[in-house]
Protein backbone atom coordinates (compact mmCIF):
# COMPACT_ATOMS: atom_id res chain seq x y z
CA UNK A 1 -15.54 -18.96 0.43
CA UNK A 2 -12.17 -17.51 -0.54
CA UNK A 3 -13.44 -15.15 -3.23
CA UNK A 4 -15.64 -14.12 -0.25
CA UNK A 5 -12.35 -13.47 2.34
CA UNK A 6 -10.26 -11.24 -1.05
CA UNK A 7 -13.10 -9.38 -1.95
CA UNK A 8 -13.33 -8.39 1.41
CA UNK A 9 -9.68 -7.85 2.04
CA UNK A 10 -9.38 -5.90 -1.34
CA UNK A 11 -12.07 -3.38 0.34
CA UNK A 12 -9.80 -2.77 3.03
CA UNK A 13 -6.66 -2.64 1.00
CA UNK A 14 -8.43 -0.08 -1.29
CA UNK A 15 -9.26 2.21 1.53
CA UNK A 16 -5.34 1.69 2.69
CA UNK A 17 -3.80 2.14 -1.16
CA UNK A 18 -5.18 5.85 -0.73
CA UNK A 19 -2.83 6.40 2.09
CA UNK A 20 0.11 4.49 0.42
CA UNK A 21 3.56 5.98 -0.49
CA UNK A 22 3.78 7.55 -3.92
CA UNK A 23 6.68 7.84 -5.63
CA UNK A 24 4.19 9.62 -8.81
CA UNK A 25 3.77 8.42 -11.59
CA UNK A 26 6.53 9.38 -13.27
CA UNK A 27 8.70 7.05 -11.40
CA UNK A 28 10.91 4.36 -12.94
CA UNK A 29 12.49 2.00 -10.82
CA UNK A 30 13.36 -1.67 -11.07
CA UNK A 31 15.33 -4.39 -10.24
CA UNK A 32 14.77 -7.58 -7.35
CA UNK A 33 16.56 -6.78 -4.51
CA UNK A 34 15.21 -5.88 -1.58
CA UNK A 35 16.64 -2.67 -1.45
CA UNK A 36 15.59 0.41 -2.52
CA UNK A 37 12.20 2.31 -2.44
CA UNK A 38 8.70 1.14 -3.09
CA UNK A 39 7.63 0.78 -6.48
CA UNK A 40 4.95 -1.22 -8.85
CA UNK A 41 5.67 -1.36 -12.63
CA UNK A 42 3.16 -2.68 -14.87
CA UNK A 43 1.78 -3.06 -18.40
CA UNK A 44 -2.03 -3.28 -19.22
CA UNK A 45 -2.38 -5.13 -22.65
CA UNK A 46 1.29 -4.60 -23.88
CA UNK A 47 0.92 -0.61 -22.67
CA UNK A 48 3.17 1.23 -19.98
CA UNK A 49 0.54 1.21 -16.65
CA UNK A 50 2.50 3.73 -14.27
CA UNK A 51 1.14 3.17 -10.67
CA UNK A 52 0.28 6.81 -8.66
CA UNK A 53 -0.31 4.34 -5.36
CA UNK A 54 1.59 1.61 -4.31
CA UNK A 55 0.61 -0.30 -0.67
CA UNK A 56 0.47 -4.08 0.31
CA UNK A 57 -1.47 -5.70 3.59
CA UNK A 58 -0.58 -8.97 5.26
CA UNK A 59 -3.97 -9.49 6.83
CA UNK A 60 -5.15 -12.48 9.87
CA UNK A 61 -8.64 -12.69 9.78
CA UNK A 62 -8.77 -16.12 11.18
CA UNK A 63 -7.08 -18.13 13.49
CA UNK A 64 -4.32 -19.46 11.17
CA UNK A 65 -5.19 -17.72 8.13
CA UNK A 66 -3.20 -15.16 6.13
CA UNK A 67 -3.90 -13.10 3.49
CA UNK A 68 -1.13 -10.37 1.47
CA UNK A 69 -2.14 -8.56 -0.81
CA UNK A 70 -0.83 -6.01 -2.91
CA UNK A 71 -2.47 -3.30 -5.13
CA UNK A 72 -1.56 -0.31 -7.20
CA UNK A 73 -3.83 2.55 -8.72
CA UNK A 74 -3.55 5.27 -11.29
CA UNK A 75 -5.87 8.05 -11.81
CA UNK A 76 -6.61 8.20 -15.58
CA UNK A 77 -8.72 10.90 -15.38
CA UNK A 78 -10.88 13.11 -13.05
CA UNK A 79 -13.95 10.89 -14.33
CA UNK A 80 -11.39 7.15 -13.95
CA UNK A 81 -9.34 5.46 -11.25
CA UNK A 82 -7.77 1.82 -12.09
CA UNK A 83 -6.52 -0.97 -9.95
CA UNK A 84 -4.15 -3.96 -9.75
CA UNK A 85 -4.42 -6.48 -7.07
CA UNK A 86 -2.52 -9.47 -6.02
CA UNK A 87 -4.52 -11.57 -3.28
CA UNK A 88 -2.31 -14.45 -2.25
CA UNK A 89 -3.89 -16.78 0.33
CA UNK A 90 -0.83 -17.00 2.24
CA UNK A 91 2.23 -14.74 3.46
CA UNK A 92 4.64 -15.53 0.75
CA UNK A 93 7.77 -17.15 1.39
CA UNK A 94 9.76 -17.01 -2.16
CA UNK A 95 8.23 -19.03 -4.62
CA UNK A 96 5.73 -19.23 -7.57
CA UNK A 97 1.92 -18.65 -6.77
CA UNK A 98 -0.72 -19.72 -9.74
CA UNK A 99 -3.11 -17.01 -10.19
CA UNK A 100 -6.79 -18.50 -11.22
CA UNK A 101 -10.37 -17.82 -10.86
CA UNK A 102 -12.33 -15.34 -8.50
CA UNK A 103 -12.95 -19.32 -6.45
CA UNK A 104 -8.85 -19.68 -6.30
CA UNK A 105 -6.65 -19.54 -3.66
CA UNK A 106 -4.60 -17.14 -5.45
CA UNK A 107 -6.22 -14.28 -7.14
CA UNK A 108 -5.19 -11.03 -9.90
CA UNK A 109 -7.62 -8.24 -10.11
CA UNK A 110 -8.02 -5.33 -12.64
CA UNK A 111 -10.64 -2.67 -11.70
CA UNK A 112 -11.98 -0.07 -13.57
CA UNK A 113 -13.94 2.91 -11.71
CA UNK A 114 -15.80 5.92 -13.14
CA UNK A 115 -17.84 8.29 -12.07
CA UNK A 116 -21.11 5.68 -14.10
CA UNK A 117 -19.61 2.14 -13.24
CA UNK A 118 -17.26 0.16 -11.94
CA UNK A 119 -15.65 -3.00 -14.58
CA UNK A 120 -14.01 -5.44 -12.30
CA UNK A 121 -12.19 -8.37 -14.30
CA UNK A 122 -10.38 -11.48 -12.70
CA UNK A 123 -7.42 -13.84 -13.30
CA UNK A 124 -8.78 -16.92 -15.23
CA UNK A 125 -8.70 -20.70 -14.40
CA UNK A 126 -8.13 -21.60 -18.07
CA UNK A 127 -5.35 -19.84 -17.99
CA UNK A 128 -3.81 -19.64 -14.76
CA UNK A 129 -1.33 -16.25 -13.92
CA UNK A 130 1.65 -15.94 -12.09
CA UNK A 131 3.43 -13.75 -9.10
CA UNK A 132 7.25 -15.01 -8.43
CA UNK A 133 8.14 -14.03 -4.99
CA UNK A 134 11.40 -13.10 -5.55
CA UNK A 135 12.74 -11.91 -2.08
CA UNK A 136 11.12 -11.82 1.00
CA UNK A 137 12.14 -9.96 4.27
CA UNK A 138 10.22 -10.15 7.42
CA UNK A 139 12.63 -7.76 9.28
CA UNK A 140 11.66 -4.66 6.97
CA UNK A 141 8.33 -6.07 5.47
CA UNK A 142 9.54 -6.21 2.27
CA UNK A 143 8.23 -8.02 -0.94
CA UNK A 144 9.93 -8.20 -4.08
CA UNK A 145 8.51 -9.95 -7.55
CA UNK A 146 6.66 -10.65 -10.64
CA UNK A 147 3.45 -10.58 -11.92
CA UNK A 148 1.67 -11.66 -15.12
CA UNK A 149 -1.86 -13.25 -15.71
CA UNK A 150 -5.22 -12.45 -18.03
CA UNK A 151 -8.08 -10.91 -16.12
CA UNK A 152 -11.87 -11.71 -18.12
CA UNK A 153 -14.85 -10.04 -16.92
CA UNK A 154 -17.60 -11.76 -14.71
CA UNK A 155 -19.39 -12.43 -16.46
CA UNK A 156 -16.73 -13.26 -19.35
CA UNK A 157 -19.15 -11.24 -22.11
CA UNK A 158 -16.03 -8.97 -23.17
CA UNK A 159 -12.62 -8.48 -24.27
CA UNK A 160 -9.47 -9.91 -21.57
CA UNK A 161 -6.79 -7.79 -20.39
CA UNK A 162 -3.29 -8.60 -20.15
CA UNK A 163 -1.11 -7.64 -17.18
CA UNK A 164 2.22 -8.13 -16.37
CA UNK A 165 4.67 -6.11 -14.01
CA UNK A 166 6.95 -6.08 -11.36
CA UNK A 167 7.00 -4.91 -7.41
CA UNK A 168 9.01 -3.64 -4.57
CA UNK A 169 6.63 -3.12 -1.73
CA UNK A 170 6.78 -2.46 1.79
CA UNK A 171 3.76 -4.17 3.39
CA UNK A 172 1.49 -3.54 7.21
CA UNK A 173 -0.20 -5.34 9.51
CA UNK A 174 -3.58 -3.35 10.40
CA UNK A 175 -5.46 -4.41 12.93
CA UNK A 176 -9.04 -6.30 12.02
């Protein structure tokens, strides 16, 4: 039931990404402190991927559980919007978090949407991704880190995508 819980949390993330700070996409920042403004750099198959929206949840939809995630999206076109998510099953402390299948506990998505169809591919179990926590603060709900994984298609009938990045995010609580 996990992929169940992210796909349902990346709905409401989406809807919250829309209203998250944007720097533009011209932006450049960097670096793993926890200072500084918002950002999300990332490359799609070896490519620059410059983020228009950056926004990150920390979500309790059950008694005990928590759920961050974190997503980015760029509008390619008037016709294409794409996505990056990072669901982590837990509110990161600093550490390493294996990214693997849509049934992990950890999970990277890349999402295509046009105006025709929407291409949704996931981080693999074969070859599990990565985020590094980096820095963590609770005071000013701040995450800092890395990213890298390959996302396949479900079903896997096409070519993977490679994404790796960095991220400076400020996250929320909304209420469920």
């Amino acid at each position: 039931m996990p992929h169940l819980r992210f796909l349902a949390l990346a709905g409401i993330l989406l809807g919250l990404t829309s209203c998250a700070q944007s720097d533009g996409p011209t932006a450049v920042k960097g670096g793993t402190t926890l200072d500084g403004p918002p950002y999300f750099q990332a490359t799609l198959d070896g490519a620059p991927w410059p983020a228009d929206t950056v926004g990150a949840v920390v979500l309790t939809p059950t008694a005990g559980g928590v759920a961050t995630l974190i997503s980015a999206t760029r509008r390619v076109s008037s016709h294409e919007l794409q996505r990056i998510t990072l669901g982590l099953a837990t509110f990161p402390a600093e550490g390493h978090f294996a990214l693997g299948g849509i049934f992990s506990q950890h999970v990277g998505f890349f999402d295509i949407d046009t105006t025709s169809a929407q291409i949704s591919y996931f981080s693999v179990d074969a070859r599990p991704g990565m985020v590094t926590v980096d820095a963590v603060s609770t005071t000013d709900s701040v995450l800092v880190g890395t990213f890298a994984f390959e996302a396949a298609p479900m079903p896997d009938t096409s070519a993977h995508r490679m994404l790796t990045g960095q991220f400076r995010v400020r996250y929320t609580h909304p209420a469920l």
